[in-house]
N, C-alpha and C. Protein backbone atom coordinates (compact mmCIF):
# COMPACT_ATOMS: atom_id res chain seq x y z
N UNK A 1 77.51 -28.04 -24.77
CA UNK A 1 76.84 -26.84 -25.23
C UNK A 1 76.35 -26.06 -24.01
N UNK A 2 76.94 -25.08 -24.10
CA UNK A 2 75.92 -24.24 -22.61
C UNK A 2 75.45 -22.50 -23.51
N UNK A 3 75.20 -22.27 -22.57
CA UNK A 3 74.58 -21.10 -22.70
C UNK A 3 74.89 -20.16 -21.80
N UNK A 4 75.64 -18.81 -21.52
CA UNK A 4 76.29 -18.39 -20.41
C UNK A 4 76.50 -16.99 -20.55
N UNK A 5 76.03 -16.14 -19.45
CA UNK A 5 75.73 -15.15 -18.91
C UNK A 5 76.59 -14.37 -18.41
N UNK A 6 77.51 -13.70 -18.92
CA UNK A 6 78.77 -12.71 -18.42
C UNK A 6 78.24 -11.49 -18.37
N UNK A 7 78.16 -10.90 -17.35
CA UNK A 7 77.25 -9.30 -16.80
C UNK A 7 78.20 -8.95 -15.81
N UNK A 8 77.96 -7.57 -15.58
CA UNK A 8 77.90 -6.52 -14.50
C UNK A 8 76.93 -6.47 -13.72
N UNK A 9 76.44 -6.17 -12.82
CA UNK A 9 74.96 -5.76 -12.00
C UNK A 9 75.32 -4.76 -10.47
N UNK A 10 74.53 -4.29 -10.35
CA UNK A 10 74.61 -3.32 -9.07
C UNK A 10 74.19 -4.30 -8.11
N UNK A 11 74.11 -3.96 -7.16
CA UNK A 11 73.50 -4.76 -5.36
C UNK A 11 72.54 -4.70 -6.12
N UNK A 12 71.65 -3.46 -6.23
CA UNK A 12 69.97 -4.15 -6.44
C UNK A 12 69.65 -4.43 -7.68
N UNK A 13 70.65 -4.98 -8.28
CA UNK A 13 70.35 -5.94 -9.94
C UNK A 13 69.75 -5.28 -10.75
N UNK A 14 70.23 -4.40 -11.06
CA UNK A 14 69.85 -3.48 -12.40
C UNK A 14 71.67 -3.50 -13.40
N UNK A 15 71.21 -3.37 -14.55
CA UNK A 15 72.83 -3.37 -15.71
C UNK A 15 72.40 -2.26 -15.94
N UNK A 16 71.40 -1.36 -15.85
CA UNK A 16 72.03 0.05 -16.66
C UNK A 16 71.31 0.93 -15.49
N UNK A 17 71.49 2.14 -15.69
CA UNK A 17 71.02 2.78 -14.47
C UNK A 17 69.75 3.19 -15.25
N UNK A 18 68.76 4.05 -14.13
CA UNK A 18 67.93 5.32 -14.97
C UNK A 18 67.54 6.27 -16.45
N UNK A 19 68.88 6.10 -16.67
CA UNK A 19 68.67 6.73 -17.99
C UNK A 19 69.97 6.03 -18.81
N UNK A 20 69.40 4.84 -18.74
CA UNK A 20 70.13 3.56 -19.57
C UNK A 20 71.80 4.07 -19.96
N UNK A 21 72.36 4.64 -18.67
CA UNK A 21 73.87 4.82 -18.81
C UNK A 21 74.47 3.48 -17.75
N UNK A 22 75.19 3.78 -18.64
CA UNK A 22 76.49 2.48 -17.95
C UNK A 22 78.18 3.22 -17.27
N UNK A 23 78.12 4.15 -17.33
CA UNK A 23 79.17 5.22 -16.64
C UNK A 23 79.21 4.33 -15.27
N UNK A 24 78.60 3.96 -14.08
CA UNK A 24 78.83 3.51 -13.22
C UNK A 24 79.60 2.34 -13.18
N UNK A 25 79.77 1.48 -14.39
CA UNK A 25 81.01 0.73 -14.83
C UNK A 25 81.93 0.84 -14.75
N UNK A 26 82.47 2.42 -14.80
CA UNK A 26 83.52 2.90 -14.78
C UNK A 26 84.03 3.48 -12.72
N UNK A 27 83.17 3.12 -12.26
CA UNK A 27 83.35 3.83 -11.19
C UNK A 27 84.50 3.19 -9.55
N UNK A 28 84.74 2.04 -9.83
CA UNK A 28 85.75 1.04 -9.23
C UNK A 28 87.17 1.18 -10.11
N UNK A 29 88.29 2.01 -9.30
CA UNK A 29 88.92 2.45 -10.21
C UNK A 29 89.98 0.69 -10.51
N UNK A 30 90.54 0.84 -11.95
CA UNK A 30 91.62 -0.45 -11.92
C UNK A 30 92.48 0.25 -13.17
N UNK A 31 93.81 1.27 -12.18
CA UNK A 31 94.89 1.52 -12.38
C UNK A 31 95.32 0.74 -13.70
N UNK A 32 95.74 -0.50 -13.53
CA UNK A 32 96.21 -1.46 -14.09
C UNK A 32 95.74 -2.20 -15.20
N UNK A 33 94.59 -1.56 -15.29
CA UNK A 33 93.40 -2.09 -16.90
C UNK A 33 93.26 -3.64 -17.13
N UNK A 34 93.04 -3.90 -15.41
CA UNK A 34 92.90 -5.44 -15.28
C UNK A 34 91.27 -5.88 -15.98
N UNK A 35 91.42 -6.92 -16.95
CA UNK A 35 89.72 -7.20 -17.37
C UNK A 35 89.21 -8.09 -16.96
N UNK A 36 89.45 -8.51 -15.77
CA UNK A 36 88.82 -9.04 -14.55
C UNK A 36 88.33 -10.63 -14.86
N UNK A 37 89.04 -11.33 -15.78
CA UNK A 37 88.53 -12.76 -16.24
C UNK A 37 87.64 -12.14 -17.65
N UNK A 38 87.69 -10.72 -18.10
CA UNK A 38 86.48 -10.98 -19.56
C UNK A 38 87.31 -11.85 -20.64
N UNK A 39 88.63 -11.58 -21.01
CA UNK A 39 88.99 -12.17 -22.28
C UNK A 39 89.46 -13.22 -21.68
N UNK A 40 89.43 -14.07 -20.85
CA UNK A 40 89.61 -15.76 -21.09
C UNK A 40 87.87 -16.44 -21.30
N UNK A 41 87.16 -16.02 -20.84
CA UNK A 41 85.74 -15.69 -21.05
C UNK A 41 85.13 -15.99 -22.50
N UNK A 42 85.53 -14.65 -23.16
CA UNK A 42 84.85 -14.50 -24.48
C UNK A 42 86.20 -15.70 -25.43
N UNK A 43 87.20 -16.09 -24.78
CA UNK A 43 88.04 -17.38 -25.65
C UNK A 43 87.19 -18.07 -25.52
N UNK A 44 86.37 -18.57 -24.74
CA UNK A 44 85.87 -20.03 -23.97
C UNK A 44 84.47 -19.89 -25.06
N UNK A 45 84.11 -19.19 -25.44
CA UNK A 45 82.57 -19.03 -26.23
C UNK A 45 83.02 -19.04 -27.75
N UNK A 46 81.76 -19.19 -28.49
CA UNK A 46 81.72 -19.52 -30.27
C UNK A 46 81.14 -18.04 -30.19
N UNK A 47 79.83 -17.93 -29.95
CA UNK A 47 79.57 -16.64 -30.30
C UNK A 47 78.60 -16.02 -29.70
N UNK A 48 78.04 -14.63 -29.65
CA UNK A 48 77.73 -13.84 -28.87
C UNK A 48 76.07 -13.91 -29.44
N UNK A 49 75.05 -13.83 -28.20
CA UNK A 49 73.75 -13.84 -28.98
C UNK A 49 73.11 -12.22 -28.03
N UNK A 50 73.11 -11.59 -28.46
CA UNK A 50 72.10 -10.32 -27.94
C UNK A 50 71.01 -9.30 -28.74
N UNK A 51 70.55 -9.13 -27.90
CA UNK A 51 69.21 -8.28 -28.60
C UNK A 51 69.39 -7.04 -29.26
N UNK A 52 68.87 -7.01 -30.19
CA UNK A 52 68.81 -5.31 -30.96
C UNK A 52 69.36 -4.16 -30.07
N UNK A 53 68.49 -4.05 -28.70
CA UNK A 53 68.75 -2.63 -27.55
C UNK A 53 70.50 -2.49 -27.49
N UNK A 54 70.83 -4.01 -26.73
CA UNK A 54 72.37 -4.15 -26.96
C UNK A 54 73.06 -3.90 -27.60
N UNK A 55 72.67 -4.48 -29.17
CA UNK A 55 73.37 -4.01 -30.19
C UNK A 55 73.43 -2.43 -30.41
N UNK A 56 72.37 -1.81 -30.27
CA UNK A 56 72.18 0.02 -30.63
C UNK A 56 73.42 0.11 -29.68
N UNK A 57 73.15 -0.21 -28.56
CA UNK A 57 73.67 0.75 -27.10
C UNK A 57 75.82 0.04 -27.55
N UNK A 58 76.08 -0.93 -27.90
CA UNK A 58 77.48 -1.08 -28.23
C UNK A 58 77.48 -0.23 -29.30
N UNK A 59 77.14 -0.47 -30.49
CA UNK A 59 77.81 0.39 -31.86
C UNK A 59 77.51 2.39 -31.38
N UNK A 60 76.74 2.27 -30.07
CA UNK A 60 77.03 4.03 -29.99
C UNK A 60 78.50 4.24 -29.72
N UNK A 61 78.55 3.34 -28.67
CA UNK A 61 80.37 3.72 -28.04
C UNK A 61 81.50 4.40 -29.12
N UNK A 62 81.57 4.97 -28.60
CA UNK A 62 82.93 6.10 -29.17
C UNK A 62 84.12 4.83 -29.71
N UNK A 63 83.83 3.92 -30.24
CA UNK A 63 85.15 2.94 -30.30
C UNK A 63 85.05 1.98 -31.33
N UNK A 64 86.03 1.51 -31.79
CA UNK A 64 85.78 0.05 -32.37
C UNK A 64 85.06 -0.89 -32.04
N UNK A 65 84.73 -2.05 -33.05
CA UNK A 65 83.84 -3.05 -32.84
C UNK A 65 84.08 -4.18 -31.69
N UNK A 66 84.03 -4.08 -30.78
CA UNK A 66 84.59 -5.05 -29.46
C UNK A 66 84.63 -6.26 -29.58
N UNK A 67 84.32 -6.83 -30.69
CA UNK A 67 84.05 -8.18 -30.31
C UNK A 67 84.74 -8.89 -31.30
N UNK A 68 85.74 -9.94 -31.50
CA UNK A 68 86.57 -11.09 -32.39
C UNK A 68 85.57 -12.02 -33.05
N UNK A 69 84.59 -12.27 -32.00
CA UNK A 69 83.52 -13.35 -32.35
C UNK A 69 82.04 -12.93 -33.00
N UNK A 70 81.79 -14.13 -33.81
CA UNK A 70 80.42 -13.88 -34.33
C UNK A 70 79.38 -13.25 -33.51
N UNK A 71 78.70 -12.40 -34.01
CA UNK A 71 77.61 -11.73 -33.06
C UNK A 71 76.47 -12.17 -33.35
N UNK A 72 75.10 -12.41 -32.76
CA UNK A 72 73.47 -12.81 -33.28
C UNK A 72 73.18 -12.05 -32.77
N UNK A 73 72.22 -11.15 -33.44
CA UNK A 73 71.69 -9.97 -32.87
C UNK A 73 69.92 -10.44 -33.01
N UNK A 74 69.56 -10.63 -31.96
CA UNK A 74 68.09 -10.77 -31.84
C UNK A 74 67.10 -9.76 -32.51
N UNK A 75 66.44 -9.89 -33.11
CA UNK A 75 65.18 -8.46 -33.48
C UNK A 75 63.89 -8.56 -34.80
N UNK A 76 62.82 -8.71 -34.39
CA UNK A 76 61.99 -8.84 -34.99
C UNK A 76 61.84 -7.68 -36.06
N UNK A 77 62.07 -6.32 -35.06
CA UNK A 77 62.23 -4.86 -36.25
C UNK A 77 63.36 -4.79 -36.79
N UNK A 78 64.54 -5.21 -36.52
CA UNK A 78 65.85 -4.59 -37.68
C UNK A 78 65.58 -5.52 -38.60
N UNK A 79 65.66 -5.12 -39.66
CA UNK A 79 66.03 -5.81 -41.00
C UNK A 79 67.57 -5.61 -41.40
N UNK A 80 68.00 -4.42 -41.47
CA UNK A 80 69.45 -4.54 -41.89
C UNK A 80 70.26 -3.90 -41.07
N UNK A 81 71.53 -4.35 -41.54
CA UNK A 81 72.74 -3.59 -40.49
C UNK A 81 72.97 -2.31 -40.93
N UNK A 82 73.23 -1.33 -39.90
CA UNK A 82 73.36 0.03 -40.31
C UNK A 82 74.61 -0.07 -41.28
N UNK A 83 74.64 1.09 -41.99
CA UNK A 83 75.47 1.64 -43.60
C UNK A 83 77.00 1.35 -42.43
N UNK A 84 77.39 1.05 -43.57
CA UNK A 84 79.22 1.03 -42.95
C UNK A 84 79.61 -0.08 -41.87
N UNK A 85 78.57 -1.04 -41.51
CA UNK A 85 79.36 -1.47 -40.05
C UNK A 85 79.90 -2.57 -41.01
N UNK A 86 80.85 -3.06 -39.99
CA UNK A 86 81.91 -4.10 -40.67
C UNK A 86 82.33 -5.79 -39.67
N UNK A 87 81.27 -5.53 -38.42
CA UNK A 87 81.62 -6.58 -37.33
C UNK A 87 80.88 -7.74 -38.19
N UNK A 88 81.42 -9.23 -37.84
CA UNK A 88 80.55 -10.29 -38.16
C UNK A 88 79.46 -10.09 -37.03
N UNK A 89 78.37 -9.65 -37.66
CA UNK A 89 76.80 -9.69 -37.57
C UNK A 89 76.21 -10.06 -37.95
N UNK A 90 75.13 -11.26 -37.24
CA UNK A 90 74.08 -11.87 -38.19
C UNK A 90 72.66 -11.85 -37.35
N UNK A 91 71.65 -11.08 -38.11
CA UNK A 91 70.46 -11.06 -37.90
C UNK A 91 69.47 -12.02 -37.55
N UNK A 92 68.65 -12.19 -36.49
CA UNK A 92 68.29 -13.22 -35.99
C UNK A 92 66.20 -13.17 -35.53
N UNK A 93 65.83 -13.75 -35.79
CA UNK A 93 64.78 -13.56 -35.09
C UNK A 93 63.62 -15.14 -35.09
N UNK A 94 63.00 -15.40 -34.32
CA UNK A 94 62.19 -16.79 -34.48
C UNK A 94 62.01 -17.15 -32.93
N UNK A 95 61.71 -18.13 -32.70
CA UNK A 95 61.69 -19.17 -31.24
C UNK A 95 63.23 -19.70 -31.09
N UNK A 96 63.55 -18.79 -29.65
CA UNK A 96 64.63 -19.13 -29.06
C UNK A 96 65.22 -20.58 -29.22
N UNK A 97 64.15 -21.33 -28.96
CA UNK A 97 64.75 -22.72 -28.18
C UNK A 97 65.26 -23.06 -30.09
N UNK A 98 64.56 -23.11 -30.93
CA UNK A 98 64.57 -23.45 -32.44
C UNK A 98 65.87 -22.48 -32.99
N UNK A 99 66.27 -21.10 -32.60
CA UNK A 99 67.28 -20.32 -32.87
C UNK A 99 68.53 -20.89 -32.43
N UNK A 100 68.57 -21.43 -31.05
CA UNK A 100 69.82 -21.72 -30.36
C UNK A 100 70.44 -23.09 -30.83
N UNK A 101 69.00 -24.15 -31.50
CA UNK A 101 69.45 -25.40 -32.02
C UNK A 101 70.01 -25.24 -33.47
N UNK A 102 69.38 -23.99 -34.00
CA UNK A 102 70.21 -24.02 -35.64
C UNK A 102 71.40 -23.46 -35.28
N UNK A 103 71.64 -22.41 -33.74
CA UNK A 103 73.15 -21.94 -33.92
C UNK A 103 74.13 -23.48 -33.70
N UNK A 104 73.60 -24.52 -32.57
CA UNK A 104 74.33 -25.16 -32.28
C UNK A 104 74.81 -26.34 -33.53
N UNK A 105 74.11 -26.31 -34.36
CA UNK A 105 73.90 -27.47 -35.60
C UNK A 105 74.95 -26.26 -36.57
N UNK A 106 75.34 -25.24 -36.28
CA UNK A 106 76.41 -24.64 -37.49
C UNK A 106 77.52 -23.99 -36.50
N UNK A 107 77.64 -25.32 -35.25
CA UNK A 107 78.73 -24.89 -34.43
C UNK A 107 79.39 -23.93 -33.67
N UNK A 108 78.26 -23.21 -33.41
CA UNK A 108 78.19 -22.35 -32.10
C UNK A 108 77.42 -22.65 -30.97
N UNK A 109 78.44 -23.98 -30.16
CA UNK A 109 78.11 -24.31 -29.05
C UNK A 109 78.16 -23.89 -27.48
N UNK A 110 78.74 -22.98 -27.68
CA UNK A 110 79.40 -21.85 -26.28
C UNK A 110 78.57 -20.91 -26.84
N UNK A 111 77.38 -20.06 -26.24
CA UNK A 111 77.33 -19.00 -26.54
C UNK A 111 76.87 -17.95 -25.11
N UNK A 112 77.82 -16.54 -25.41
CA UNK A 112 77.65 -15.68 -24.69
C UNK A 112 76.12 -15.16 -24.73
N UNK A 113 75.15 -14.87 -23.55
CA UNK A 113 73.73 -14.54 -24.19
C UNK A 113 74.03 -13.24 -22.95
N UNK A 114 73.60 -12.11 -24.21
CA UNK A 114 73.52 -10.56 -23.25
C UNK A 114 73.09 -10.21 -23.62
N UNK A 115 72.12 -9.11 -22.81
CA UNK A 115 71.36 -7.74 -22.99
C UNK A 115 70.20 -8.23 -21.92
N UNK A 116 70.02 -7.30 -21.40
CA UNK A 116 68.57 -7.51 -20.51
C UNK A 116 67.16 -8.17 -20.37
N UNK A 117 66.64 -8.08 -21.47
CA UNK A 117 65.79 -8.23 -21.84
C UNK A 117 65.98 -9.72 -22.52
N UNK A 118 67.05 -9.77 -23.59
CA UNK A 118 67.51 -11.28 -23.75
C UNK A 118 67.49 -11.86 -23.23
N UNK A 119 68.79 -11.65 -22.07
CA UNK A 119 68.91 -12.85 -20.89
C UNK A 119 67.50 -12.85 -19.87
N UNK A 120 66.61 -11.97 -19.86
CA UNK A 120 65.09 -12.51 -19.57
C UNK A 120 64.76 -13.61 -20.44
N UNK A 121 64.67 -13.86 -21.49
CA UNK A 121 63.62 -14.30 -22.48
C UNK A 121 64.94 -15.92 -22.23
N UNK A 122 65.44 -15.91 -22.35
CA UNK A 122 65.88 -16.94 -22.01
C UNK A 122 66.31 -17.62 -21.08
N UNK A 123 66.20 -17.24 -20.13
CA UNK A 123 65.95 -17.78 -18.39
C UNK A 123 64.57 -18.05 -18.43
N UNK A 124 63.63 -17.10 -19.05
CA UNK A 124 62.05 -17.88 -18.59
C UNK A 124 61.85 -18.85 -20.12
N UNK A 125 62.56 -19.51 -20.96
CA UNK A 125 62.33 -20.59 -21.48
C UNK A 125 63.54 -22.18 -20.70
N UNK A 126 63.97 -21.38 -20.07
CA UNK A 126 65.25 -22.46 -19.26
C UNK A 126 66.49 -22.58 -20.18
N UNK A 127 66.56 -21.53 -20.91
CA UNK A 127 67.90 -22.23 -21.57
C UNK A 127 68.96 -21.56 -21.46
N UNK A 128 69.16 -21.23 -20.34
CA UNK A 128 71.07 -20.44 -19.51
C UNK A 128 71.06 -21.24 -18.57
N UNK A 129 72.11 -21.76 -18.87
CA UNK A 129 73.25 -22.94 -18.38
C UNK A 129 74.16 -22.18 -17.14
N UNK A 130 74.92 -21.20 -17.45
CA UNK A 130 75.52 -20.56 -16.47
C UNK A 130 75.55 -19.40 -16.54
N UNK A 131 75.76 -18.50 -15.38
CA UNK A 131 75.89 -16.79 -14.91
C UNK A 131 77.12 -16.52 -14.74
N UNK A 132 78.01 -16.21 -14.77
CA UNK A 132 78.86 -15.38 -14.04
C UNK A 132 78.10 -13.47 -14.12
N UNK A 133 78.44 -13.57 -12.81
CA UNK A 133 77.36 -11.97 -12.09
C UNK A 133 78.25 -11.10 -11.36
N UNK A 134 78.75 -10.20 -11.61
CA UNK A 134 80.22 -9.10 -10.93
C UNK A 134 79.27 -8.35 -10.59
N UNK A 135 79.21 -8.41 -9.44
CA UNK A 135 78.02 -7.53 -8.54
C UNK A 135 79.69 -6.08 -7.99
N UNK A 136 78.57 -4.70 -8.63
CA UNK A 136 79.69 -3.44 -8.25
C UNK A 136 78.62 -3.01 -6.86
N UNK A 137 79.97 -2.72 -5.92
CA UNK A 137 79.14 -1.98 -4.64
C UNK A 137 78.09 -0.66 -4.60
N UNK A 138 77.36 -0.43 -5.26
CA UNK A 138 76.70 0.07 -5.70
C UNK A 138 74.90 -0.08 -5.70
N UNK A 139 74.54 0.70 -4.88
CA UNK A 139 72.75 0.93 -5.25
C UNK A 139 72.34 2.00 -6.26
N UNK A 140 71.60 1.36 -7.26
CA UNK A 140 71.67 2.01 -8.60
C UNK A 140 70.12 3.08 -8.41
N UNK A 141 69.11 1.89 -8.03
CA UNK A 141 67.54 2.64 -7.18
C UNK A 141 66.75 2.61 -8.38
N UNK A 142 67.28 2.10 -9.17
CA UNK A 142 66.47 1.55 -10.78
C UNK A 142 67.16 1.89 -11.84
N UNK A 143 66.39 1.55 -13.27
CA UNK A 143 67.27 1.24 -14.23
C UNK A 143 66.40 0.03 -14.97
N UNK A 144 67.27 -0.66 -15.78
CA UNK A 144 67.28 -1.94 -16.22
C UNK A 144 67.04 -2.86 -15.19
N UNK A 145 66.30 -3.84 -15.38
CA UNK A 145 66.71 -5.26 -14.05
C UNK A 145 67.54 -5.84 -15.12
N UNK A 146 68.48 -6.91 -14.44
CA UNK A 146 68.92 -8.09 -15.05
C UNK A 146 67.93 -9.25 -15.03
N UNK A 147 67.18 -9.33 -14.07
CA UNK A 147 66.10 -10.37 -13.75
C UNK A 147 64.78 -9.71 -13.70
N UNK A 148 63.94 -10.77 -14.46
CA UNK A 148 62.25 -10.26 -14.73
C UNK A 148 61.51 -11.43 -14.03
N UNK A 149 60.29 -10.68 -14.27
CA UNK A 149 59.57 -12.58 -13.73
C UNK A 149 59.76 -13.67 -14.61
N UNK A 150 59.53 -14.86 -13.95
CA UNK A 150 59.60 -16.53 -14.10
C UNK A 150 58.69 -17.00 -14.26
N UNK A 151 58.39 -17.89 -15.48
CA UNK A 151 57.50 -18.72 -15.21
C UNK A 151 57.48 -19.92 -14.15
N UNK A 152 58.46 -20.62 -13.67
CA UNK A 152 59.02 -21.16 -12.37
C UNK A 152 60.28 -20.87 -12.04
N UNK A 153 60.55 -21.86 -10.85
CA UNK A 153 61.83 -21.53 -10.39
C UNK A 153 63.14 -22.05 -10.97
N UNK A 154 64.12 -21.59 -11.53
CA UNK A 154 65.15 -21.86 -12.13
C UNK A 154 66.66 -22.21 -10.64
N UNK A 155 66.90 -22.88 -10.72
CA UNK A 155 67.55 -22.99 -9.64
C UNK A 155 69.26 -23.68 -10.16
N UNK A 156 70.53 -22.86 -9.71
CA UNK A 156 71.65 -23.17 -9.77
C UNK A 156 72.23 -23.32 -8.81
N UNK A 157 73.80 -23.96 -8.92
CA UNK A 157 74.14 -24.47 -7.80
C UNK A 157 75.98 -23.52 -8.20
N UNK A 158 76.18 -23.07 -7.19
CA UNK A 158 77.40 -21.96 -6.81
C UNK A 158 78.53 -22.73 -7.04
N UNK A 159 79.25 -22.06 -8.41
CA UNK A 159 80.41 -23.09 -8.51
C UNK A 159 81.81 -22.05 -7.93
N UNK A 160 82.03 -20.89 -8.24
CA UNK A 160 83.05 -20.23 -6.65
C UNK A 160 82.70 -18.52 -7.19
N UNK A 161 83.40 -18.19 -6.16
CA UNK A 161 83.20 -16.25 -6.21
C UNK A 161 84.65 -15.61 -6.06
N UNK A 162 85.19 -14.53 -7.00
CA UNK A 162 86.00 -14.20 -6.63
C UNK A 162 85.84 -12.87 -6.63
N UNK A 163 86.77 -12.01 -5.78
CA UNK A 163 86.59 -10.45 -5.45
C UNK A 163 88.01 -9.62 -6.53
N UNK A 164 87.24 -8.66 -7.24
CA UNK A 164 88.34 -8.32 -8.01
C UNK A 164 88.78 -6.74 -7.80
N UNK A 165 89.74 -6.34 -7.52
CA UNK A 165 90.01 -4.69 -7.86
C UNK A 165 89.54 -4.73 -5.77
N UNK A 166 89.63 -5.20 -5.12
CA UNK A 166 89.05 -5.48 -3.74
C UNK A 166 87.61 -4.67 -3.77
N UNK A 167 86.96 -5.16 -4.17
CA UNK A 167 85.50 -4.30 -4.15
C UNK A 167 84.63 -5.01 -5.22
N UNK A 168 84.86 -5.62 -5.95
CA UNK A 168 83.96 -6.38 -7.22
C UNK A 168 83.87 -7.86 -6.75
N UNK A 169 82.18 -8.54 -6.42
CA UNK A 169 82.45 -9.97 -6.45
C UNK A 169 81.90 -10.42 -7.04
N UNK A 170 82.83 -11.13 -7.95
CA UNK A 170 82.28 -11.84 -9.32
C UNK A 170 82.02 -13.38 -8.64
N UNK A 171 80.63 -13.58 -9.11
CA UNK A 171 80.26 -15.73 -8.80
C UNK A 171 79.83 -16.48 -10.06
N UNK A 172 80.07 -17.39 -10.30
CA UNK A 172 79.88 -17.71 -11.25
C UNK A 172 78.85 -19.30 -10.78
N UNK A 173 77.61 -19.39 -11.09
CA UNK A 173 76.90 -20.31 -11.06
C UNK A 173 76.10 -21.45 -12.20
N UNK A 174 76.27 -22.25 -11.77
CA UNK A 174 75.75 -23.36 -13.25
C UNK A 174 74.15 -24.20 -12.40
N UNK A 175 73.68 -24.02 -13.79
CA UNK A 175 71.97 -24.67 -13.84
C UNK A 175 72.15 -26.15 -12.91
N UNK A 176 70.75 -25.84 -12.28
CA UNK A 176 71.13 -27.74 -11.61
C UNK A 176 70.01 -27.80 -12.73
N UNK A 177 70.25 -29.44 -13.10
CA UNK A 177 69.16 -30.30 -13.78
C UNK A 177 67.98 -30.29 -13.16
C-alpha cells in the first residue's frame, strides 16, 4: 500500500503560480506529446485522492474528464457533485489516517494523493510513501507551495532522477521508516 505524489513544481516549489494558473505547464515545449512517465504512473495506482480546490480547478478545463480511475475528492463543504458530471467521483471527508484505511479495506491500495493543500495535510500526518517531483526551470516568485510546515521531519531516501524534454528533472523519492 503506498501513498504517492505525482506533481509538477517550479525551482521555488510552488504548483500554481500567483493567480492560481497553471499555463506555465505548458511552457517546455514537447513537439512529440511525450507524457513524460504520467500514464504508466496513473496504471500503477487504484485511485486518485484530492481536495475539493483540485477538483474545481480540473472540471474548469476546457476538456473531458481526465481520469480512467476512481477519484476521492476531499471536502468538508461539497455535498454534491455538480449537475451533469459523469467521472467516477466519490465524496469524502473525516480523519485522513481513518479515510485512507476504509479506502485501503475496499481495495484502493495505490493511491495517487494531489492538490496542494492535500498533499500538505498528509505529509504532516506521515502518510506519503513516495514523491515523484518534475521540477520545470522556472522561478514562479509565489503562488501555491507544494510544501507547508511540519510537524517534524519527514525524511526520504532518493530512489533515481530523470531529465525529460532536456530541461525537466523528474526524482522520484520513497519514505525512509
Amino acid at each position: 500500500m503506498s501513498n504517492i505524489v505525482y506533481i509538477a513544481v517550479s525551482l521555488d516549489g510552488f504548483i500554481a503560480d500567483k493567480n492560481d494558473g497553471l499555463e506555465w505547464l505548458e511552457s517546455v515545449p514537447n513537439p512529440e506529446g511525450m507524457d513524460l512517465g504520467y500514464n504508466a504512473f496513473i496504471e500503477s495506482i487504484d485511485a486518485l485522492v484530492m481536495g475539493r480546490n483540485t477538483f474545481e480547478k480540473v472540471i474548469s478545463f476546457d476538456c473531458e474528464w481526465p481520469y480512467s480511475k476512481p477519484v476521492m475528492v476531499l471536502s468538508n463543504s461539497l455535498k454534491k457533485l455538480p449537475e451533469g458530471f459523469t467521472g467516477d467521483v466519490r465524496l469524502m471527508n473525516g480523519e485522513l489516517t481513518t479515510l485512507v484505511n476504509q479506502l485501503n479495506q475496499q481495495g484502493f491500495n495505490n493511491l495517487y494523493i494531489d492538490g496542494g493543500l492535500t498533499i500538505q495535510q498528509f505529509l504532516a500526518q506521515d502518510l506519503i510513501d513516495e514523491l515523484i517531483l518534475t521540477r520545470f526551470p522556472m522561478l514562479l516568485g509565489g503562488g501555491a507551495p507544494l510544501f507547508g510546515d511540519l510537524p517534524s521531519i519527514k525524511r526520504f531516501k532518493h530512489q533515481k532522477t530523470t531529465v525529460l524534454l532536456d530541461q525537466l528533472v523528474q526524482s522520484h523519492y520513497v519514505r525512509e521508516p
